[in-house]
ModelCIF file with pLDDT and N, C-alpha, C, O atoms, coordinates in Angstrom:
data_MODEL
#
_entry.id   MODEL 
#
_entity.id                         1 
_entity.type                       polymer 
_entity.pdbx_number_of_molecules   1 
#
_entity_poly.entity_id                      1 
_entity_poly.type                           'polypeptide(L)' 
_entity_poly.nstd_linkage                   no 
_entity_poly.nstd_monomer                   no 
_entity_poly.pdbx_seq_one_letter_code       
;(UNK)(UNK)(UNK)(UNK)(UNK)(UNK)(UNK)(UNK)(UNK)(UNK)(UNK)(UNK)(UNK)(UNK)(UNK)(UNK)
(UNK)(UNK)(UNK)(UNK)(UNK)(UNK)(UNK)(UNK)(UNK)(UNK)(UNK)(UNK)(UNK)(UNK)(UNK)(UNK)
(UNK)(UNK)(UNK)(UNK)(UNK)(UNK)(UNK)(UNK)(UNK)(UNK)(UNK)
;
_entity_poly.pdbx_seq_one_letter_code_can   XXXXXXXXXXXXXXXXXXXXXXXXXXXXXXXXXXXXXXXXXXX 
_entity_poly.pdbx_strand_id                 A 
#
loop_
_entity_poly_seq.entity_id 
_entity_poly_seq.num 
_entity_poly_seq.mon_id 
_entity_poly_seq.hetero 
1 1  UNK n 
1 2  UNK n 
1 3  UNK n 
1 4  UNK n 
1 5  UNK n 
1 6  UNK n 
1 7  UNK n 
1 8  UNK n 
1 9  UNK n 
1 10 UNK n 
1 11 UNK n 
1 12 UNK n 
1 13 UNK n 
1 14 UNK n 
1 15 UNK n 
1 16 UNK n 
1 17 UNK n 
1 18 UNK n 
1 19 UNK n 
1 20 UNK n 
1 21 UNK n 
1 22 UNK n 
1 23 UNK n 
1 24 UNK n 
1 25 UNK n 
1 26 UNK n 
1 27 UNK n 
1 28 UNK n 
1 29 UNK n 
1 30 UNK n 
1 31 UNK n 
1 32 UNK n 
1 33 UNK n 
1 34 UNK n 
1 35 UNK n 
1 36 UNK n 
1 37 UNK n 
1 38 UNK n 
1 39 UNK n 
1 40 UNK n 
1 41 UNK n 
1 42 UNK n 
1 43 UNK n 
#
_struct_asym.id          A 
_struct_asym.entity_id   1 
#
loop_
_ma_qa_metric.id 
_ma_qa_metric.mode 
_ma_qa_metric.name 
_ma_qa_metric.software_group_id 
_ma_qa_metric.type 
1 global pLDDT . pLDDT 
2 local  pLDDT . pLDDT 
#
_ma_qa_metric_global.metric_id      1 
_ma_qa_metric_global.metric_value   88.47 
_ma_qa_metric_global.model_id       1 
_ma_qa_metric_global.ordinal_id     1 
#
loop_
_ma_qa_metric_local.label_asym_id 
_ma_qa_metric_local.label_comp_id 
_ma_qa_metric_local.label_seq_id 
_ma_qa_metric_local.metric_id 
_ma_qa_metric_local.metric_value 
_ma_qa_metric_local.model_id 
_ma_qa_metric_local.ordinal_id 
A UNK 1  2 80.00 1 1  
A UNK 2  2 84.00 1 2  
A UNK 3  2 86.00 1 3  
A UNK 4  2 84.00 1 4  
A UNK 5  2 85.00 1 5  
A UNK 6  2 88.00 1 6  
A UNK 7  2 89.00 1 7  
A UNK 8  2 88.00 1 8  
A UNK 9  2 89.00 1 9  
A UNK 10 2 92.00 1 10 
A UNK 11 2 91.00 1 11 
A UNK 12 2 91.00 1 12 
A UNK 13 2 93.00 1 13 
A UNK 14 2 93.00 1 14 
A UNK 15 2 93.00 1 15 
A UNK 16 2 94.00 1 16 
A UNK 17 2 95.00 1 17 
A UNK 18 2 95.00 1 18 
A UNK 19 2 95.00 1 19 
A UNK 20 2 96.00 1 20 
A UNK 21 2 95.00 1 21 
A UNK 22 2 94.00 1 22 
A UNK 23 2 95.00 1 23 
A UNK 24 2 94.00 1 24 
A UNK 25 2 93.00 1 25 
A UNK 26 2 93.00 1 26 
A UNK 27 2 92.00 1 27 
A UNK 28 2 90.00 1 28 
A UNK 29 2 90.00 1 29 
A UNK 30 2 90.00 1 30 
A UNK 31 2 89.00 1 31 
A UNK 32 2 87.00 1 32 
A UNK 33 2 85.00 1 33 
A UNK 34 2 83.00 1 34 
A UNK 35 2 78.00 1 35 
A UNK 36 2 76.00 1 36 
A UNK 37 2 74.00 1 37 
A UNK 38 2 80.00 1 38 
A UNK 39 2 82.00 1 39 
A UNK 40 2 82.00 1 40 
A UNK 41 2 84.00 1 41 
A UNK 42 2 88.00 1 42 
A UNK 43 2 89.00 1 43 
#
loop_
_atom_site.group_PDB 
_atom_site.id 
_atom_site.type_symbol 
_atom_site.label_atom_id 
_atom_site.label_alt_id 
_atom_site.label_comp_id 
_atom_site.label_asym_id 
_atom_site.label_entity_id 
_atom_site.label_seq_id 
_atom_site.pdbx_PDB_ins_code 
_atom_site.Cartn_x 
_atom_site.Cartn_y 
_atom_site.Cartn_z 
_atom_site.occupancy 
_atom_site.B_iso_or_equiv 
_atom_site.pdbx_formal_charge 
_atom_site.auth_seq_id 
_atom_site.auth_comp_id 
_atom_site.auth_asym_id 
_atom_site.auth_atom_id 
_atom_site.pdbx_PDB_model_num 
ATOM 1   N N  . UNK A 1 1  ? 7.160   135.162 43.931 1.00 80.00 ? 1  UNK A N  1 
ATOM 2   C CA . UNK A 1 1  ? 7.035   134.309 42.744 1.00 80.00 ? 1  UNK A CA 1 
ATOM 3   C C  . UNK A 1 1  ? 5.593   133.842 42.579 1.00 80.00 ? 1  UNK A C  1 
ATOM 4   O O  . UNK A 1 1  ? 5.169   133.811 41.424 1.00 80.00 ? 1  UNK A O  1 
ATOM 5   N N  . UNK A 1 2  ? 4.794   133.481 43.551 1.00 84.00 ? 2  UNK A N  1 
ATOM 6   C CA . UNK A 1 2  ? 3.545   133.044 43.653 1.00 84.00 ? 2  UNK A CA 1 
ATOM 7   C C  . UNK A 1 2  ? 2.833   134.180 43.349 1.00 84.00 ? 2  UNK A C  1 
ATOM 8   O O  . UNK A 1 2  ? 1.804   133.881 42.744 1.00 84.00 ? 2  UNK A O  1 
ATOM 9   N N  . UNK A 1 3  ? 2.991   135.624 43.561 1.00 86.00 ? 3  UNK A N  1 
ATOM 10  C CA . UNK A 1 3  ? 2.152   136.239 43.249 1.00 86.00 ? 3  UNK A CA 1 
ATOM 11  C C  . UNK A 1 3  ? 2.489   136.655 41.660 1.00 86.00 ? 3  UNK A C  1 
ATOM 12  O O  . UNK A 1 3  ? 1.602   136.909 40.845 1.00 86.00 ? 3  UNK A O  1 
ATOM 13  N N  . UNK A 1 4  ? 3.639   136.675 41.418 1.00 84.00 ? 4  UNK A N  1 
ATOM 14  C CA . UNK A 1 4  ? 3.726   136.808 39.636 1.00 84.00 ? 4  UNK A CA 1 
ATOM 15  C C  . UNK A 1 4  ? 3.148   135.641 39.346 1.00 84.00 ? 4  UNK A C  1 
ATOM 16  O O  . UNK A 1 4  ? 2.715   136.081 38.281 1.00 84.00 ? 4  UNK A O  1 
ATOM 17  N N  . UNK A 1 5  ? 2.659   134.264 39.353 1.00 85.00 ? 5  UNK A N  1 
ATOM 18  C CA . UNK A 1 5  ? 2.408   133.334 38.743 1.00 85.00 ? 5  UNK A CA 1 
ATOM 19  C C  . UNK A 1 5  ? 1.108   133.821 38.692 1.00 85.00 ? 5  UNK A C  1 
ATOM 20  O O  . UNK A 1 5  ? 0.690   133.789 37.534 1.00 85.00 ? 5  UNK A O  1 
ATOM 21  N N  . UNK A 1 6  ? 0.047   134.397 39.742 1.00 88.00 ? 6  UNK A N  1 
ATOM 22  C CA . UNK A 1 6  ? -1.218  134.381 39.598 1.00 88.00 ? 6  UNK A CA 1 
ATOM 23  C C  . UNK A 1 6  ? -1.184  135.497 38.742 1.00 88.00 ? 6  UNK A C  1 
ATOM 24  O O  . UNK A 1 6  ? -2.300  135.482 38.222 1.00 88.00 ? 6  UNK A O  1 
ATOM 25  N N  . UNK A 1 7  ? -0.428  136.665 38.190 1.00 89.00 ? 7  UNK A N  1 
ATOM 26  C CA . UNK A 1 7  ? -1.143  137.771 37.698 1.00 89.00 ? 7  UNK A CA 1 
ATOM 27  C C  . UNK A 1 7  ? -0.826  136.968 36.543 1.00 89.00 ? 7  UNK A C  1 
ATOM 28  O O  . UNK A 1 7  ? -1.737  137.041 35.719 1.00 89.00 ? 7  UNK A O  1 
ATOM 29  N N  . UNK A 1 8  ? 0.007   136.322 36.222 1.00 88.00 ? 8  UNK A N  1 
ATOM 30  C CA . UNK A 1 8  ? -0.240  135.630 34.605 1.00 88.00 ? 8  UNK A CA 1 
ATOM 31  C C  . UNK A 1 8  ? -1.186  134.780 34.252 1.00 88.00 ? 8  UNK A C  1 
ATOM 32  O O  . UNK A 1 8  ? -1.483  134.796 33.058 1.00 88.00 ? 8  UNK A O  1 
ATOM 33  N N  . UNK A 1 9  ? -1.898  133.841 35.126 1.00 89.00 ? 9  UNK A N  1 
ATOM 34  C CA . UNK A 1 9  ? -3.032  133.431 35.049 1.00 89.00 ? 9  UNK A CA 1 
ATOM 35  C C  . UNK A 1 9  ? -4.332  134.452 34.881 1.00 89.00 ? 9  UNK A C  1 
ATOM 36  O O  . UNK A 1 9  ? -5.362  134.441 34.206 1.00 89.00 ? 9  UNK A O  1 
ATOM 37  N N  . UNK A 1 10 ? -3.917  135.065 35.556 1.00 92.00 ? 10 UNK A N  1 
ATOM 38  C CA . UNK A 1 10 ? -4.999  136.263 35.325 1.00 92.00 ? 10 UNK A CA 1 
ATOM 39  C C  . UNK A 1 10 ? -5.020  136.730 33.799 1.00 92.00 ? 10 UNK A C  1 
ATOM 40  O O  . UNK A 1 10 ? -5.944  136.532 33.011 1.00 92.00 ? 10 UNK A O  1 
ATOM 41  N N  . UNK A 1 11 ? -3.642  137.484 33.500 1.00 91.00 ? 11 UNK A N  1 
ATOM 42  C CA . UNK A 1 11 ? -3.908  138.265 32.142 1.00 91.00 ? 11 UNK A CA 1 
ATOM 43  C C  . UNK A 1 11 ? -3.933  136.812 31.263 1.00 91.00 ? 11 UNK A C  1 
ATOM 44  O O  . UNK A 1 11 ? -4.634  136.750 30.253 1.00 91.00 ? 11 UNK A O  1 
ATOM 45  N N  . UNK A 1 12 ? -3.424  136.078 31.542 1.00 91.00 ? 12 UNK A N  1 
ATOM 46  C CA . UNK A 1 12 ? -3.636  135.212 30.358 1.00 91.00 ? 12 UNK A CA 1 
ATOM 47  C C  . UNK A 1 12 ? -4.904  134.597 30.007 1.00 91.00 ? 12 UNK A C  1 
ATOM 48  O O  . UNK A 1 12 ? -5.263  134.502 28.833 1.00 91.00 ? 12 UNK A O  1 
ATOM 49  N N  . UNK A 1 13 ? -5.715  134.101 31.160 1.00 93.00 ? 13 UNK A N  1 
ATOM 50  C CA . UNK A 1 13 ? -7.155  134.444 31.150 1.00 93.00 ? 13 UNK A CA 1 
ATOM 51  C C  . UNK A 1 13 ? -8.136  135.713 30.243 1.00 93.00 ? 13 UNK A C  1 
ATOM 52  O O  . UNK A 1 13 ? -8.996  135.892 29.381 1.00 93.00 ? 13 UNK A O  1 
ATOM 53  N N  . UNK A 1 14 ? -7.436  136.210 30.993 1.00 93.00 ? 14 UNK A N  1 
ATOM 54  C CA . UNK A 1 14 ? -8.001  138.305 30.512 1.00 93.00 ? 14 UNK A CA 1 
ATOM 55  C C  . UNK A 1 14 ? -7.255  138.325 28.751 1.00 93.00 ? 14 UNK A C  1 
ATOM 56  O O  . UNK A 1 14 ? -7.405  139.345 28.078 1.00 93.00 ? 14 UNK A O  1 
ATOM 57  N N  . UNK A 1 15 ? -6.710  137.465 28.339 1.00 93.00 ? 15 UNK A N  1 
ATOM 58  C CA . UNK A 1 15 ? -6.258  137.771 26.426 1.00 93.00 ? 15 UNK A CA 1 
ATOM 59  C C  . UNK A 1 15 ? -6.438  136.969 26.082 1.00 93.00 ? 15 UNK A C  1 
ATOM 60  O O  . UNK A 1 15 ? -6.100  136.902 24.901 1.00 93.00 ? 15 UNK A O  1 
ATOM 61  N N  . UNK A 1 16 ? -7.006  135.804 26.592 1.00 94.00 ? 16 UNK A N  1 
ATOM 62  C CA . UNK A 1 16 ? -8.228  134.499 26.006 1.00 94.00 ? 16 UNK A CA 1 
ATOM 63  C C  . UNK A 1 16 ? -9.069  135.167 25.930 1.00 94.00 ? 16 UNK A C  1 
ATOM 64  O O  . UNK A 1 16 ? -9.389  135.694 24.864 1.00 94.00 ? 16 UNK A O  1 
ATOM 65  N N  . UNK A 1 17 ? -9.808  135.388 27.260 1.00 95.00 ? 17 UNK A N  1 
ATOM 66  C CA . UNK A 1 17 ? -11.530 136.421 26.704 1.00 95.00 ? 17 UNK A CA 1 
ATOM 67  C C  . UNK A 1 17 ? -11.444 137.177 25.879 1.00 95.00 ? 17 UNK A C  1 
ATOM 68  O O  . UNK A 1 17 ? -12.277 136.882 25.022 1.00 95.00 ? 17 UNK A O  1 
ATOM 69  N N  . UNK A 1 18 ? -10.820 138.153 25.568 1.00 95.00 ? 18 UNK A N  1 
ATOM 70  C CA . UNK A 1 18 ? -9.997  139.469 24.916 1.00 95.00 ? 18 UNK A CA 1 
ATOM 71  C C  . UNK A 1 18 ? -10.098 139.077 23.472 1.00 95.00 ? 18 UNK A C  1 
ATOM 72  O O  . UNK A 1 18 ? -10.684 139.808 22.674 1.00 95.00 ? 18 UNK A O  1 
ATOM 73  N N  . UNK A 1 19 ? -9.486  137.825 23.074 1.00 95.00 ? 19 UNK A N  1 
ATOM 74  C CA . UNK A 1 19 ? -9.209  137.432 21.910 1.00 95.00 ? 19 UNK A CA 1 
ATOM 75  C C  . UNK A 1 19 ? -10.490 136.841 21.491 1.00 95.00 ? 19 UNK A C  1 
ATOM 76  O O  . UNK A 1 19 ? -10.768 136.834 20.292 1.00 95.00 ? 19 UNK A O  1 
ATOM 77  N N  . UNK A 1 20 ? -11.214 136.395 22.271 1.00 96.00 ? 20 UNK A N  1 
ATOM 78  C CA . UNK A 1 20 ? -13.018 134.964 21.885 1.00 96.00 ? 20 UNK A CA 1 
ATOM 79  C C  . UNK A 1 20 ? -13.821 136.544 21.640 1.00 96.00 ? 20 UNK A C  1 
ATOM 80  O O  . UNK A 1 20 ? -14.641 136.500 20.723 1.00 96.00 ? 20 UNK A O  1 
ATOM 81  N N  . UNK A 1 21 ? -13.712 137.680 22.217 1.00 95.00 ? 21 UNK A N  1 
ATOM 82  C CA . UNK A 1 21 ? -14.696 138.393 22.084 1.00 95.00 ? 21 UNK A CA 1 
ATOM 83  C C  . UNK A 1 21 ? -14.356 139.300 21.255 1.00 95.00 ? 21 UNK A C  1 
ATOM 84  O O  . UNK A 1 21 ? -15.077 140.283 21.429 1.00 95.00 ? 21 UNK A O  1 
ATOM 85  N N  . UNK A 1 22 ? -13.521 139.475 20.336 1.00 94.00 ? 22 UNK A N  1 
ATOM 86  C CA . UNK A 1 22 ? -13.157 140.256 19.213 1.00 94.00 ? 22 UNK A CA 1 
ATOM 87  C C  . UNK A 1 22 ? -13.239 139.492 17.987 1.00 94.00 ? 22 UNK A C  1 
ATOM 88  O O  . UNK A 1 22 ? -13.763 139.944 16.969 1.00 94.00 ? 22 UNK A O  1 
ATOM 89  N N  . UNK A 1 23 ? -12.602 138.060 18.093 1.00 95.00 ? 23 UNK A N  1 
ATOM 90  C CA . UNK A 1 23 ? -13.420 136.798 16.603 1.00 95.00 ? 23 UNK A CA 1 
ATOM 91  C C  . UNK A 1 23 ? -14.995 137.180 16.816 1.00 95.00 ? 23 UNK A C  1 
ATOM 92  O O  . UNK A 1 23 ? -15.579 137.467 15.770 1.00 95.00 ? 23 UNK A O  1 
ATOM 93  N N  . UNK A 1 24 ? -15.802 137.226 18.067 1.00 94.00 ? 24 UNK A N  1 
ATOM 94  C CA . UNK A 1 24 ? -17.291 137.225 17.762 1.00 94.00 ? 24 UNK A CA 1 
ATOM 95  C C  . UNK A 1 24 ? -17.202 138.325 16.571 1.00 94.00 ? 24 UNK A C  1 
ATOM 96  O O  . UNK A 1 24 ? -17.304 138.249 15.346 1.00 94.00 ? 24 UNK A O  1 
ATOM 97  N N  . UNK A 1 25 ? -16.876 139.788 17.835 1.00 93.00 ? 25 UNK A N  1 
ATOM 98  C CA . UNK A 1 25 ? -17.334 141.138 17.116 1.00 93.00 ? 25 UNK A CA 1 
ATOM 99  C C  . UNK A 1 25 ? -17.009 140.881 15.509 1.00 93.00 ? 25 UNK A C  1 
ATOM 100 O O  . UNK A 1 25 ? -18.051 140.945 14.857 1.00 93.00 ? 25 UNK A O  1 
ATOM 101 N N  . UNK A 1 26 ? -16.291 140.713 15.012 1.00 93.00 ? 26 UNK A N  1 
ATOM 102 C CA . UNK A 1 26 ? -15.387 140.365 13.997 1.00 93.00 ? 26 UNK A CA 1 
ATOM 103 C C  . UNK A 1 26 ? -16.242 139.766 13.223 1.00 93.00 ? 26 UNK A C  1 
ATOM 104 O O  . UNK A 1 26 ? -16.497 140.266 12.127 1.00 93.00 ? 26 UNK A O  1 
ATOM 105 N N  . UNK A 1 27 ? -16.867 138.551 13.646 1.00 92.00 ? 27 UNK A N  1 
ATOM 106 C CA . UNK A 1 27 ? -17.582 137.265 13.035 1.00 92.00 ? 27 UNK A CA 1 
ATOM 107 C C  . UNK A 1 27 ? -19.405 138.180 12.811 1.00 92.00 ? 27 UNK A C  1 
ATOM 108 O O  . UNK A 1 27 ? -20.305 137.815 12.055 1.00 92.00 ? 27 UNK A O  1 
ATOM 109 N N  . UNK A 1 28 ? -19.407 139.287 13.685 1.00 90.00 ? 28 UNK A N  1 
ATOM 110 C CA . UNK A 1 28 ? -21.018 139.974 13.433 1.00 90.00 ? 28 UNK A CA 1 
ATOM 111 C C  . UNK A 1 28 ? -20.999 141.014 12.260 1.00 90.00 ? 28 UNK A C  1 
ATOM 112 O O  . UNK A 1 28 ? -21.842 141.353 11.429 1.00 90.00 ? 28 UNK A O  1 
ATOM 113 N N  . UNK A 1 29 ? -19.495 141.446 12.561 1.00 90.00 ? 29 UNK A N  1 
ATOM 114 C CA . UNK A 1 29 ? -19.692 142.766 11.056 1.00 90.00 ? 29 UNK A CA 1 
ATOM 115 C C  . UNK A 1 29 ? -19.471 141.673 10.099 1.00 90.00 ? 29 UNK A C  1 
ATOM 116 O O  . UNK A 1 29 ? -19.681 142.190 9.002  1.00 90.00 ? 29 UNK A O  1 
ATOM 117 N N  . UNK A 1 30 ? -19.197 140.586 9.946  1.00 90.00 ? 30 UNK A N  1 
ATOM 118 C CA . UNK A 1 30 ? -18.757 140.013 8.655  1.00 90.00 ? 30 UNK A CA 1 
ATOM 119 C C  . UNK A 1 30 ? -20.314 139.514 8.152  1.00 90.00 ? 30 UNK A C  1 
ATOM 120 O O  . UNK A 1 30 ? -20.731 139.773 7.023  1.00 90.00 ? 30 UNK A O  1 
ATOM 121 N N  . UNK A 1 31 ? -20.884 138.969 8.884  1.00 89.00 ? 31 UNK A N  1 
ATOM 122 C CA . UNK A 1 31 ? -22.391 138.723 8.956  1.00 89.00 ? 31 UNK A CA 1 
ATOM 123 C C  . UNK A 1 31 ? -23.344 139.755 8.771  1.00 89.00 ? 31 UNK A C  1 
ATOM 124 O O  . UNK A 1 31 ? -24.327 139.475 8.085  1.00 89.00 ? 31 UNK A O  1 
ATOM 125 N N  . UNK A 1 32 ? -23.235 141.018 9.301  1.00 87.00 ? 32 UNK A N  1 
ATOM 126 C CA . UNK A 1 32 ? -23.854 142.360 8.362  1.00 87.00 ? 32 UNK A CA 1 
ATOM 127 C C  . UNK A 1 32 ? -23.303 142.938 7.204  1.00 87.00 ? 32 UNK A C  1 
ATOM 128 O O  . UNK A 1 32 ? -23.882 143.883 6.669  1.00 87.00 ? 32 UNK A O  1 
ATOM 129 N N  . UNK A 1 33 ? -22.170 142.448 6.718  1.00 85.00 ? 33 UNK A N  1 
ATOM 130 C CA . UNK A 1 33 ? -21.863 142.761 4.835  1.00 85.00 ? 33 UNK A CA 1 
ATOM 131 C C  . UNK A 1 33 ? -22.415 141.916 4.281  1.00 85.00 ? 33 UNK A C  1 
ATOM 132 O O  . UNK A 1 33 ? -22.318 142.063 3.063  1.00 85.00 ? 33 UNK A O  1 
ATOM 133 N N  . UNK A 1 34 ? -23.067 140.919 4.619  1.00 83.00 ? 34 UNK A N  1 
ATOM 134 C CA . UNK A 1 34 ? -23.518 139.943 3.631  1.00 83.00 ? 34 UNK A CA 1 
ATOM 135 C C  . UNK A 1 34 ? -24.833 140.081 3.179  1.00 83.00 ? 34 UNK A C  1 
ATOM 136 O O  . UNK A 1 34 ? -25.724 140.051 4.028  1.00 83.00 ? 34 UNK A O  1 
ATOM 137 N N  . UNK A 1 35 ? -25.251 140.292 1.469  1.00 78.00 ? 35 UNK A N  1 
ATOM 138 C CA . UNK A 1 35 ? -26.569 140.658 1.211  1.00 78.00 ? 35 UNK A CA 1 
ATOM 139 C C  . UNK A 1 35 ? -27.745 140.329 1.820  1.00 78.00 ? 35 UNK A C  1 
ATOM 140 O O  . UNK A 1 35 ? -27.595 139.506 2.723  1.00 78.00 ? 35 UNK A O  1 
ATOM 141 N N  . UNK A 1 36 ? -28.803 140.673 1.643  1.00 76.00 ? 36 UNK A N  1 
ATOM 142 C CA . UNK A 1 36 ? -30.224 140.315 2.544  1.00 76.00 ? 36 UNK A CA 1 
ATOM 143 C C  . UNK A 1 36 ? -29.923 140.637 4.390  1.00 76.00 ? 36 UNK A C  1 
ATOM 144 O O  . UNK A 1 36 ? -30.861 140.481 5.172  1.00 76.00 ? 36 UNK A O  1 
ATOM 145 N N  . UNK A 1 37 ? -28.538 141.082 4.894  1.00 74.00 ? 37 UNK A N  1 
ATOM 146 C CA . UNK A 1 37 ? -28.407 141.420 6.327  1.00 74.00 ? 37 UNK A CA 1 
ATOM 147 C C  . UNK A 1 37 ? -29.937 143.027 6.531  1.00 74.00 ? 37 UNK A C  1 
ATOM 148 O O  . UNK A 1 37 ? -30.249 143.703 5.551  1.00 74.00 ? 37 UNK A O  1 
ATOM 149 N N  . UNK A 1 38 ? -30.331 143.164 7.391  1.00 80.00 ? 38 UNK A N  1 
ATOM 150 C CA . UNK A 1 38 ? -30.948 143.524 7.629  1.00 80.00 ? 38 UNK A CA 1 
ATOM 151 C C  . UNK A 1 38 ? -30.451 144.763 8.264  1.00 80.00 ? 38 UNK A C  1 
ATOM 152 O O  . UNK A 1 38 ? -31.147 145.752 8.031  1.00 80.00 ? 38 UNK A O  1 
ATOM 153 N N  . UNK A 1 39 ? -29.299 144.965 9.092  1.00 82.00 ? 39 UNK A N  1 
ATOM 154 C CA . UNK A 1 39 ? -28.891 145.866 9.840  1.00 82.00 ? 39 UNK A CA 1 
ATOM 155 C C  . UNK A 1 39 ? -27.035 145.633 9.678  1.00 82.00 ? 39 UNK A C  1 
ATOM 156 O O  . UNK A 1 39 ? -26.665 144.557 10.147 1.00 82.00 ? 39 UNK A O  1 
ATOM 157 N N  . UNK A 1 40 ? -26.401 146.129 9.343  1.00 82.00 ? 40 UNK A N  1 
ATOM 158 C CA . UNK A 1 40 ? -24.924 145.808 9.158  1.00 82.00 ? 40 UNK A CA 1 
ATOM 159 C C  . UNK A 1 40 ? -23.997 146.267 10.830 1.00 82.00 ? 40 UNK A C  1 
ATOM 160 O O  . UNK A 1 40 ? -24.016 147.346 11.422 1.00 82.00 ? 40 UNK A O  1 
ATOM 161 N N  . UNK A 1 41 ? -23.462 145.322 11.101 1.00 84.00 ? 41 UNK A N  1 
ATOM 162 C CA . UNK A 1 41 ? -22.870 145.412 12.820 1.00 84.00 ? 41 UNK A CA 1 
ATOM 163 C C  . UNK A 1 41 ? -21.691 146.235 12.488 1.00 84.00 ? 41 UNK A C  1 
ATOM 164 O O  . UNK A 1 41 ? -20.791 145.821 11.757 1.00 84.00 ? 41 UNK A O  1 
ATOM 165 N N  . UNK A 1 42 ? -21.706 147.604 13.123 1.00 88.00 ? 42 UNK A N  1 
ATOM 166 C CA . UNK A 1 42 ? -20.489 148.704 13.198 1.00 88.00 ? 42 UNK A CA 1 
ATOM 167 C C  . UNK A 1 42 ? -19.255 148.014 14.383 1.00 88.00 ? 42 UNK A C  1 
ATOM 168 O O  . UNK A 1 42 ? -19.248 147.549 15.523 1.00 88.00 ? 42 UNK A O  1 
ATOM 169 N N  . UNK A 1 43 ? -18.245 148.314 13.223 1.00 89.00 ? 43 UNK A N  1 
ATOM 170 C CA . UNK A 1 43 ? -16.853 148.017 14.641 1.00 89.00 ? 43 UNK A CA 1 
ATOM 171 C C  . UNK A 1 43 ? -15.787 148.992 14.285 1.00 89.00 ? 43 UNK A C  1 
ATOM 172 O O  . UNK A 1 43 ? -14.767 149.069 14.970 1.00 89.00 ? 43 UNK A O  1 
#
């Protein structure tokens, strides 16, 4: 039981990061469609 509790801390950890670093990616191409962008961010 203790060791299922830690792998859920783990992935649940691991689909917090997962999720903060796909709003960025997300949040950079939206920031290269916008006129005057200089370089548009591919995803």
């Amino acid at each position: 039981v203790s060791m299922i509790q830690f792998f859920q801390v783990v992935f649940l950890i691991a689909a917090v990061i997962l999720l903060v670093l796909n709003v960025l990616d997300f949040n950079k191409w939206q920031e290269g469609k916008k006129e005057g962008s200089t370089k548009p961010h591919p995803i």
